[in-house]
Protein backbone atom coordinates (compact mmCIF):
# COMPACT_ATOMS: atom_id res chain seq x y z
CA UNK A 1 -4.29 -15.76 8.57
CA UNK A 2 -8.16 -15.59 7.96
CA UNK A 3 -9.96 -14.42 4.84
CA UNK A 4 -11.51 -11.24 6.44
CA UNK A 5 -8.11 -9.59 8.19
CA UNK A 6 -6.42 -10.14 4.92
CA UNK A 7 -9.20 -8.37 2.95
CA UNK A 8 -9.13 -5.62 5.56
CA UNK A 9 -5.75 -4.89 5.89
CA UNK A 10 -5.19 -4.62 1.62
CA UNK A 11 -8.23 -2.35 1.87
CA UNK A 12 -6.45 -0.55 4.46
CA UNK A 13 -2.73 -0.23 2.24
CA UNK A 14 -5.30 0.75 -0.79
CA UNK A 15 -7.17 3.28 0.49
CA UNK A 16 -4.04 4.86 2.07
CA UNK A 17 -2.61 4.54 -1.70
CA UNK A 18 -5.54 5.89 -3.08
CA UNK A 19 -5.40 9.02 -1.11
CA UNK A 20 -2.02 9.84 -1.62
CA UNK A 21 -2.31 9.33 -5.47
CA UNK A 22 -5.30 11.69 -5.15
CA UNK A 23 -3.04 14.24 -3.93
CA UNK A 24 -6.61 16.12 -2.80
CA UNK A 25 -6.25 16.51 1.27
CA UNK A 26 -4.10 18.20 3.41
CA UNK A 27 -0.24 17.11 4.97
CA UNK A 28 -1.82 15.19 7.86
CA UNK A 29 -4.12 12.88 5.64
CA UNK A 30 -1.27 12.06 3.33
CA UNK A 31 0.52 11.16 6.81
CA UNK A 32 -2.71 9.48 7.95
CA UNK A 33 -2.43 7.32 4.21
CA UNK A 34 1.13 6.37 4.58
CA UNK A 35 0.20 5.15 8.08
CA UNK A 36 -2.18 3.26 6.14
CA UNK A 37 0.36 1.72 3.72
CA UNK A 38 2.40 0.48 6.35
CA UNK A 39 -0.03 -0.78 9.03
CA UNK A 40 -2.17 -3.05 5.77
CA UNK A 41 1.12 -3.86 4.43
CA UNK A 42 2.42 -5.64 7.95
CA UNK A 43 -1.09 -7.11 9.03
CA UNK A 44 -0.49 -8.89 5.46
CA UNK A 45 2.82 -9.89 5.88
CA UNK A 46 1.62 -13.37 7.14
CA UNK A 47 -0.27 -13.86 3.83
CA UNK A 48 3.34 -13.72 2.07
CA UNK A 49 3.83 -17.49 3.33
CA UNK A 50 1.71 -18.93 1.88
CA UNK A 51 1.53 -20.18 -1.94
CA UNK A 52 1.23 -17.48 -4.38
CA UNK A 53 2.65 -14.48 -2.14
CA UNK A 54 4.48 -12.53 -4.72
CA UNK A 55 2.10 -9.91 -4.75
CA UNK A 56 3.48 -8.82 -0.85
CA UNK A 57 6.77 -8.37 -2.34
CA UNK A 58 5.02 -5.91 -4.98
CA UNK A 59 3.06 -4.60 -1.92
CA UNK A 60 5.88 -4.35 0.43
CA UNK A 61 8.20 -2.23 -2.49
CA UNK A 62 5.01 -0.08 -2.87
CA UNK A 63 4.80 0.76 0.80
CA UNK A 64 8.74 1.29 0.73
CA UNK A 65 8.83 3.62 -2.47
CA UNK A 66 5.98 5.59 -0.89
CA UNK A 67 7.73 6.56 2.30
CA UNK A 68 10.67 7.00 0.70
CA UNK A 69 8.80 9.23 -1.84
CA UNK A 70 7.43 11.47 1.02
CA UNK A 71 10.73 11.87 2.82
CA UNK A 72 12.43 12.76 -0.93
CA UNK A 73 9.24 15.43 -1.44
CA UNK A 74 10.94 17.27 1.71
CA UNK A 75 14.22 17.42 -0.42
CA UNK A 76 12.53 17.74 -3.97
CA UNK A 77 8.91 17.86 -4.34
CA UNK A 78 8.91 16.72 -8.00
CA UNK A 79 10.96 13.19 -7.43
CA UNK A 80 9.62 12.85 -4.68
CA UNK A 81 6.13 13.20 -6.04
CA UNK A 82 7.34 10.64 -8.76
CA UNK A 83 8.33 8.17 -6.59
CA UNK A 84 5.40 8.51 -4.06
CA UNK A 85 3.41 8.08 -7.24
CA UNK A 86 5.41 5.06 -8.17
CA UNK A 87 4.85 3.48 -4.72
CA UNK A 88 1.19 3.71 -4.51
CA UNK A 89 0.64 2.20 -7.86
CA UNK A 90 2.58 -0.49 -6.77
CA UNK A 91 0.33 -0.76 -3.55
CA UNK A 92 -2.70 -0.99 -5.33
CA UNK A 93 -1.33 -3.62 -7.81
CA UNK A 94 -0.24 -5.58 -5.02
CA UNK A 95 -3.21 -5.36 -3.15
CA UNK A 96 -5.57 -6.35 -6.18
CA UNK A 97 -3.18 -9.55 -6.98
CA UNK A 98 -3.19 -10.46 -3.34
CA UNK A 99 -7.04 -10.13 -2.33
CA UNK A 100 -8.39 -12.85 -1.98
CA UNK A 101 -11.81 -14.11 -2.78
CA UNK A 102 -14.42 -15.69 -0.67
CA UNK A 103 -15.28 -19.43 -2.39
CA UNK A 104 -18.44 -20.29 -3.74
CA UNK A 105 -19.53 -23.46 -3.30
């Protein structure tokens, strides 16, 4: 997997975080950021191989507990809430272990 498409697709899982944790944006953004969770956290499945992928299983729970967060919220909007909030931290953790860094030389 190359250094730029696994950059861009944790940007893509944290941003969707981000906005969901915001809370500030309508229904169809919140969609639009769990989209986001899901899409980064597949493109970076291939990273997961390699040595040192633990932070895609922290990822991958994040993008789990999120969804599963949002579809609880139609039941109960304070657990799910919780566990949306629960799930996005644990995107963005992910996502910061996991980035990588471009080598200087």
């Amino acid at each position: 997997m190359s250094l730029r498409l696994l950059q861009a697709s944790l940007s893509v899982a944290s941003a969707g975080a981000i906005v969901i944790l915001l809370g500030l944006f309508g229904t169809a953004v919140s969609i639009a950021g769990l989209v986001a969770i899901a899409l980064g956290t597949v493109l970076a499945a291939p990273a997961a191989r390699d040595e040192g992928g633990g932070w895609w299983r922290l990822l991958a729970a994040g993008a789990a507990l999120s969804i599963l967060g949002a579809l609880l919220a139609l039941v109960s909007e304070t657990v799910g809430g919780l566990v949306a909030v629960l799930g996005g931290v644990a995107v963005v953790t992910g996502a910061a272990i996991g980035f990588p860094l471009a080598r200087i030389d």
